[in-house]
C-alpha atoms as a PDB file:
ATOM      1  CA  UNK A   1     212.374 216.218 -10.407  1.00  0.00           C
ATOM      2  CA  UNK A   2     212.279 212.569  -8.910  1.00  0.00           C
ATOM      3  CA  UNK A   3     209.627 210.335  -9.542  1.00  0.00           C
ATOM      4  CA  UNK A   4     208.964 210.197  -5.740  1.00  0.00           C
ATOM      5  CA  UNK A   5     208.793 214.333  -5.659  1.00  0.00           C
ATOM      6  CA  UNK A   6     206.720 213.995  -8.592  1.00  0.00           C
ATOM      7  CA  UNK A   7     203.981 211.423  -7.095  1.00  0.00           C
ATOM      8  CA  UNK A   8     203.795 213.341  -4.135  1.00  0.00           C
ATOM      9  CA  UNK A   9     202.907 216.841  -5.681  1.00  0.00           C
ATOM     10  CA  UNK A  10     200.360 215.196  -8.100  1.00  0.00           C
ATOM     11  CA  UNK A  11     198.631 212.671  -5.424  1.00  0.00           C
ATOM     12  CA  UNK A  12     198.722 215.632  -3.071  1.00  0.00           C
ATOM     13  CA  UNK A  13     197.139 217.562  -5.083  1.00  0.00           C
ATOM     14  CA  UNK A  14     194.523 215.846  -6.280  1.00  0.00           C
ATOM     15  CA  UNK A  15     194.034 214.255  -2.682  1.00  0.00           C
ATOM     16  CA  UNK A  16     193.367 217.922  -1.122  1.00  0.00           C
ATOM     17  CA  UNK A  17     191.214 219.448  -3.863  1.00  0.00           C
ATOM     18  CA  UNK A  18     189.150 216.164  -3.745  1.00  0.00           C
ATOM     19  CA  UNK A  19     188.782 215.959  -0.259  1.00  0.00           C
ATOM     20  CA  UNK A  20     188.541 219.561   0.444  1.00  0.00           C
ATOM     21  CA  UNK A  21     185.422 219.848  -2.493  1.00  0.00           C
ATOM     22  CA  UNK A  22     183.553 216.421  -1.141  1.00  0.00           C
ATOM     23  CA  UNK A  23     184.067 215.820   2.499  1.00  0.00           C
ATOM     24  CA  UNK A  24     180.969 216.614   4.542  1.00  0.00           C
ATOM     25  CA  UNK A  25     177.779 217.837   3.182  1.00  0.00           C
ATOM     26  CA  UNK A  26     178.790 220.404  -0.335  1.00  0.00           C
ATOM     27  CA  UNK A  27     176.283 221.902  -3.039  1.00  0.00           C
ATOM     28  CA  UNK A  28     176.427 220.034  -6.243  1.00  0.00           C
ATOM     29  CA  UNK A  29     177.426 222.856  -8.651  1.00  0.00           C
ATOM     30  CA  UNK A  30     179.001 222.557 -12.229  1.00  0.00           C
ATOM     31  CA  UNK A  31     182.053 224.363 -10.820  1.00  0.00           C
ATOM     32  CA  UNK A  32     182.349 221.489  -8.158  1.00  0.00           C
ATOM     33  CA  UNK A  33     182.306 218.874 -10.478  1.00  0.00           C
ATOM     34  CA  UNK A  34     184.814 220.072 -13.253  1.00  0.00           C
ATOM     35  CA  UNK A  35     187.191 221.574 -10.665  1.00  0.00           C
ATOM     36  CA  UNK A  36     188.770 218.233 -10.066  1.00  0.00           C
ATOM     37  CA  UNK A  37     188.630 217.660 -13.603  1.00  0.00           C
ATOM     38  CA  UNK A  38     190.705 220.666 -14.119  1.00  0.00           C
ATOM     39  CA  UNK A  39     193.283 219.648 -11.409  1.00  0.00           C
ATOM     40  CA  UNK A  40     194.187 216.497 -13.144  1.00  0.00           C
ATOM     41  CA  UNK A  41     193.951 218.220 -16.271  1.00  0.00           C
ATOM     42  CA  UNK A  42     197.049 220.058 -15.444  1.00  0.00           C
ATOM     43  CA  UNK A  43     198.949 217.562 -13.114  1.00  0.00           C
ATOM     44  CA  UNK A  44     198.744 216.083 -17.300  1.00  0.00           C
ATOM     45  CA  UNK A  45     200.250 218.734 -18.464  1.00  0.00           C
ATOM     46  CA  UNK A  46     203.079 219.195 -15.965  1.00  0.00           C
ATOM     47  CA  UNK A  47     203.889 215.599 -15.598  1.00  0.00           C
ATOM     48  CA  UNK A  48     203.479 214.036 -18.365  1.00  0.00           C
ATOM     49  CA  UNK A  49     206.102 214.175 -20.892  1.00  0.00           C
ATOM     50  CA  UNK A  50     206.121 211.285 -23.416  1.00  0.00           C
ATOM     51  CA  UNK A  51     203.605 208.637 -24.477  1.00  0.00           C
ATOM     52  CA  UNK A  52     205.646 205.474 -24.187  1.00  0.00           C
ATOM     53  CA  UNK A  53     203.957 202.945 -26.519  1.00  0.00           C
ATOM     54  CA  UNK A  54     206.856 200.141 -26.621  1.00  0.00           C
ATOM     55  CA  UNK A  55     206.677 196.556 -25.388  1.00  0.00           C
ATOM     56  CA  UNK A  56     203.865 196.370 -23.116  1.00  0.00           C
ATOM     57  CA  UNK A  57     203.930 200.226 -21.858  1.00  0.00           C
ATOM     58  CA  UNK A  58     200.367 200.865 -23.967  1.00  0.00           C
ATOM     59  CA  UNK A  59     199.231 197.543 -21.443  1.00  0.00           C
ATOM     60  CA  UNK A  60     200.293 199.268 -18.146  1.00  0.00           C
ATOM     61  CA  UNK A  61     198.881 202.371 -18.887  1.00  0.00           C
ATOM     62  CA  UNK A  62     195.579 201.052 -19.736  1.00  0.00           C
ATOM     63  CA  UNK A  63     195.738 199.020 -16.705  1.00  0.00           C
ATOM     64  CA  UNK A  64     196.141 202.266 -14.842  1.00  0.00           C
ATOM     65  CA  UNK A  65     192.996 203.423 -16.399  1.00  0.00           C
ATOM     66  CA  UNK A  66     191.279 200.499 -15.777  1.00  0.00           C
ATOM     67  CA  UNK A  67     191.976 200.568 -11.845  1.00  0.00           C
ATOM     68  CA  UNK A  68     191.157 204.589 -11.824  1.00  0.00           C
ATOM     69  CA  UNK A  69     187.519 203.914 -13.553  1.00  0.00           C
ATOM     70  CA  UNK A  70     186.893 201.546 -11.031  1.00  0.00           C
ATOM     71  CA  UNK A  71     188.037 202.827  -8.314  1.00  0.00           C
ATOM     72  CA  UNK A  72     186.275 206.260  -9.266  1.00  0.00           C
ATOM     73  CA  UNK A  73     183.104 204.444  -9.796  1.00  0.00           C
ATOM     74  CA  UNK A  74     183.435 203.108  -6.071  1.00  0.00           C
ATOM     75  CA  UNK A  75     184.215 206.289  -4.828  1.00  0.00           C
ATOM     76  CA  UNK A  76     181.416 207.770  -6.358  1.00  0.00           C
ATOM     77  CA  UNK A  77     179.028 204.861  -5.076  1.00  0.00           C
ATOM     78  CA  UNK A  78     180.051 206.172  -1.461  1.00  0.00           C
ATOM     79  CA  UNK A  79     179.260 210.043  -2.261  1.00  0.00           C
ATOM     80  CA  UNK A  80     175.480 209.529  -1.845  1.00  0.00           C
ATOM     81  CA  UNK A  81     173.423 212.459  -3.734  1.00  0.00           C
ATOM     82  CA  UNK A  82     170.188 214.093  -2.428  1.00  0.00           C
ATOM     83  CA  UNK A  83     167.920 217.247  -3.016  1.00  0.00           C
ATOM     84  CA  UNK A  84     166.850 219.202  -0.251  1.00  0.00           C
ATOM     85  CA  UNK A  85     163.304 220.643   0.770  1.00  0.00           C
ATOM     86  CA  UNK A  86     164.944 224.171  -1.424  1.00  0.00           C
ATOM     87  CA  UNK A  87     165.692 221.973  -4.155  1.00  0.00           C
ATOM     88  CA  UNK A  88     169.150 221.852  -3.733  1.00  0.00           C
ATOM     89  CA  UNK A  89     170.890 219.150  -4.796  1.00  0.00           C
ATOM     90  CA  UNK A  90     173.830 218.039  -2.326  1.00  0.00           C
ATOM     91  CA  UNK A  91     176.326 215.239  -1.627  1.00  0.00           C
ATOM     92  CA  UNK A  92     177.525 213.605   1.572  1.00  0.00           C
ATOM     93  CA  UNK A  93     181.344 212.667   1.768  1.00  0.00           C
ATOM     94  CA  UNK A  94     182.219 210.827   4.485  1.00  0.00           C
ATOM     95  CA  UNK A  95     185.242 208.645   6.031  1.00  0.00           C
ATOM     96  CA  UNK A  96     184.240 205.421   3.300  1.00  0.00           C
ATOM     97  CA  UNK A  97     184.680 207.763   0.483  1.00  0.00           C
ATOM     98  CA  UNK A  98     187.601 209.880   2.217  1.00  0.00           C
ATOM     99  CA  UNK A  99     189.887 206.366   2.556  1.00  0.00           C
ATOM    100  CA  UNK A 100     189.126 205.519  -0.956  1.00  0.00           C
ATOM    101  CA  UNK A 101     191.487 208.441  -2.081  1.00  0.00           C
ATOM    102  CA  UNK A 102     193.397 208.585   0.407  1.00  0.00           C
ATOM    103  CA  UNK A 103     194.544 205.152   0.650  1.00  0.00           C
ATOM    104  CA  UNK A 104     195.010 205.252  -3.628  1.00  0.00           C
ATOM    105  CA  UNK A 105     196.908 208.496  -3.005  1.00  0.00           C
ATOM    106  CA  UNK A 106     198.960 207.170  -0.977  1.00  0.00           C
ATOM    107  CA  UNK A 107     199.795 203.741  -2.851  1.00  0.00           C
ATOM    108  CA  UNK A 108     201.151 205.823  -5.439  1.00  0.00           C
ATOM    109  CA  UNK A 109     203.086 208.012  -3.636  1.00  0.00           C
ATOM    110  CA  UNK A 110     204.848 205.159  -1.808  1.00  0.00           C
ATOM    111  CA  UNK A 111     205.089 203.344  -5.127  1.00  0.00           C
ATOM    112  CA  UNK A 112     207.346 205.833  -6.252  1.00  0.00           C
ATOM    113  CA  UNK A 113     209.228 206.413  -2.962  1.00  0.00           C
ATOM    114  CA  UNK A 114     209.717 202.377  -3.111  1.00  0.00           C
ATOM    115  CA  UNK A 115     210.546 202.327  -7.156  1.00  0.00           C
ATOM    116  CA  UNK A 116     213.496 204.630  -6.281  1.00  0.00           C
ATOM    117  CA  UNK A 117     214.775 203.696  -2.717  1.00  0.00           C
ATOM    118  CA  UNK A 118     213.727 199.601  -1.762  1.00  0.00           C
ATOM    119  CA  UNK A 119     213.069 197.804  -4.884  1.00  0.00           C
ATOM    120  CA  UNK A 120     214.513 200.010  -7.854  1.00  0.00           C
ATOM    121  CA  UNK A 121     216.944 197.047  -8.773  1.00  0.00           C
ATOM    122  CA  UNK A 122     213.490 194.651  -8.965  1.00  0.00           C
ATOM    123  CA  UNK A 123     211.353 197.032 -10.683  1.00  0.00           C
ATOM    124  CA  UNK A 124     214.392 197.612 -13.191  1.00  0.00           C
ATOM    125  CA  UNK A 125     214.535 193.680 -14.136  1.00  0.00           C
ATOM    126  CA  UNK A 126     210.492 193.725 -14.096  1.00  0.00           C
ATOM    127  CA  UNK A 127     210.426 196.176 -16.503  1.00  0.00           C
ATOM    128  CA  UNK A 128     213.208 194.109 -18.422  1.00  0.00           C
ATOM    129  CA  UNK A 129     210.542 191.008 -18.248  1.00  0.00           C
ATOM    130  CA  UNK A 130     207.717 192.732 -19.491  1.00  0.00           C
ATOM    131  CA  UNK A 131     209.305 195.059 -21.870  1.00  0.00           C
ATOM    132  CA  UNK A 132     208.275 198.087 -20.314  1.00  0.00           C
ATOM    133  CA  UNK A 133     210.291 201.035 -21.505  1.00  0.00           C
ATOM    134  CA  UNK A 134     210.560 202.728 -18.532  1.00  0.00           C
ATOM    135  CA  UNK A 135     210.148 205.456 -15.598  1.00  0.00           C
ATOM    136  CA  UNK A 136     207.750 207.074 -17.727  1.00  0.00           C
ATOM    137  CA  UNK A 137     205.395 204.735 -18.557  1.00  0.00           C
ATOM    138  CA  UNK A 138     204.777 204.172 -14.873  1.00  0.00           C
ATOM    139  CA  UNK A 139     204.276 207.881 -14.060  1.00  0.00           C
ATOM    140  CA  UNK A 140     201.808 207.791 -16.667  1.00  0.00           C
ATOM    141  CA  UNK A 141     200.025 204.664 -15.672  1.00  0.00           C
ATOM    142  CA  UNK A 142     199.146 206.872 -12.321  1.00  0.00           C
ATOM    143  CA  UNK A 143     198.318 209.903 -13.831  1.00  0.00           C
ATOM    144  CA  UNK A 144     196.004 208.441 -15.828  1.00  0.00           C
ATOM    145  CA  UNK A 145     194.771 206.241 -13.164  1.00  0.00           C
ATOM    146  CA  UNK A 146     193.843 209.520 -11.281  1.00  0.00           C
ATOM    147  CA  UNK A 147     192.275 211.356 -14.467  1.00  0.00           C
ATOM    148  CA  UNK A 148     190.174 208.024 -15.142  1.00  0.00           C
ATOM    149  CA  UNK A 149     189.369 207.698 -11.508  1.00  0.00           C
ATOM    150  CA  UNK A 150     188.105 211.974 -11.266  1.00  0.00           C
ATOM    151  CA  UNK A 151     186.436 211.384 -14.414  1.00  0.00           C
ATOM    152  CA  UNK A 152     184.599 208.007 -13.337  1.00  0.00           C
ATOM    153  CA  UNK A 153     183.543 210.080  -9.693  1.00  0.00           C
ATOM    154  CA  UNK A 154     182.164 212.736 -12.017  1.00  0.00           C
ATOM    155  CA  UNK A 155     180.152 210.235 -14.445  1.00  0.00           C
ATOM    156  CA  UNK A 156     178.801 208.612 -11.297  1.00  0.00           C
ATOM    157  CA  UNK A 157     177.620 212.433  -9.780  1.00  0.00           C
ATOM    158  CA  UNK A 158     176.333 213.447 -12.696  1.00  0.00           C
ATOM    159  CA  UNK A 159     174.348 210.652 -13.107  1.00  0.00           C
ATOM    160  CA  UNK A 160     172.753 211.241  -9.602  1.00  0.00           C
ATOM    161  CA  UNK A 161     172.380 214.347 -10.405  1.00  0.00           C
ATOM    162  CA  UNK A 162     170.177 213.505 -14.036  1.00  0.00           C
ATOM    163  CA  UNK A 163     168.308 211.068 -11.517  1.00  0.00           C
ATOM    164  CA  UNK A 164     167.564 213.378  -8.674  1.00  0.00           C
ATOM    165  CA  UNK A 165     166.555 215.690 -11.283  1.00  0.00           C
ATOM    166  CA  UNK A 166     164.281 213.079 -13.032  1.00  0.00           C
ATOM    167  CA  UNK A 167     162.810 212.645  -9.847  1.00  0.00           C
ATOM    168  CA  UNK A 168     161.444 216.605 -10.112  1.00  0.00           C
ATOM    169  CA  UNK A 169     159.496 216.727 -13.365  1.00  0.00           C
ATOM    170  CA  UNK A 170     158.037 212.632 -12.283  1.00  0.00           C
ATOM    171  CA  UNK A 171     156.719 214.461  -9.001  1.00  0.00           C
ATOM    172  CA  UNK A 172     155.952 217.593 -11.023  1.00  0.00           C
ATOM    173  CA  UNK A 173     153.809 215.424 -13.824  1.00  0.00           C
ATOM    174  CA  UNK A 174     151.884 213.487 -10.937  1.00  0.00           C
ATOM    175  CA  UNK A 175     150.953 216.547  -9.594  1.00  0.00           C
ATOM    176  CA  UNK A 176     149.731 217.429 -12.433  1.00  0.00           C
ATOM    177  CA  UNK A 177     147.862 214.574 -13.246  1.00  0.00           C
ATOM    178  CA  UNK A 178     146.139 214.924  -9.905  1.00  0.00           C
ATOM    179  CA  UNK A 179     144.436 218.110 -11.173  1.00  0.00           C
END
């Protein structure tokens, strides 16, 4: 499979099953948060076949991390939490949080259509430059971009979700105190 073909399944992927479980107003459930979790889990396990740790590949990979933690922990700044009068506890995805993924989705996807059709001869002498060992290492820089960038989305909910929760036994205790 080519790295482009490759890129495109994973991205697309994760794209719909993020979009299609946080766009618009959703319940917060456990099932909801780890089902993303679960998607990258296996886009792993298809896609990545080796561990390069040569040169700088252990570097670019870690970048790739780096960028998916962030970017996850903006993406999770624009899913704003609440609880409603049932006690409920839902999100709000909207367009902000929507482009986040979808313009990171689609960076790597034309990243690999680019690495293999308009600058394969650059990215070939790059690598050369900055010892990195190879296709690999950049598929895996991605993958792990997206797993770091789920998981940092997740950290951020759940958090909301502790707070929103705190909220609860603080109104719950003041009531009580009011007795």
């Amino acid at each position: 499979m080519s790295q482009f073909l490759a890129a495109l399944i994973a991205s697309g992927t994760i794209l719909a099953i993020i979009l299609a479980t946080d766009l618009g107003q959703r319940r917060v459930t456990t099932m909801r948060m780890l089902r993303s979790v679960l998607a990258v889990a296996v886009i792993i396990a298809i896609f990545v076949h080796s561990f390069p740790t040569q040169g700088n590949d252990l570097s670019l990979q870690l970048v790739g991390v780096g960028t998916g933690v962030i970017c996850g922990l903006v993406a999770g700044a624009l899913l704003p939490a609440y609880r409603r009068a049932s006690g409920e506890l839902y999100t709000v995805g909207g367009i902000g949080y929507a482009l986040v993924w979808i313009v990171l989705s689609t960076g790597r996807v034309v990243f690999a259509y680019g690495a293999e059709h308009w600058f394969a001869e650059g990215l070939v002498r790059f690598s050369i430059d900055y010892q990195i060992s190879g296709p690999d290492t950049y598929a895996n820089a991605f993958v792990f971009m997206s797993l770091a960038m789920v998981l940092a989305r997740t950290a951020v909910l759940m958090a909301k979700v502790r707070r929103l929760k705190g909220q609860d036994s603080a109104d719950a205790e003041v009531l009580e105190a009011a007795k």
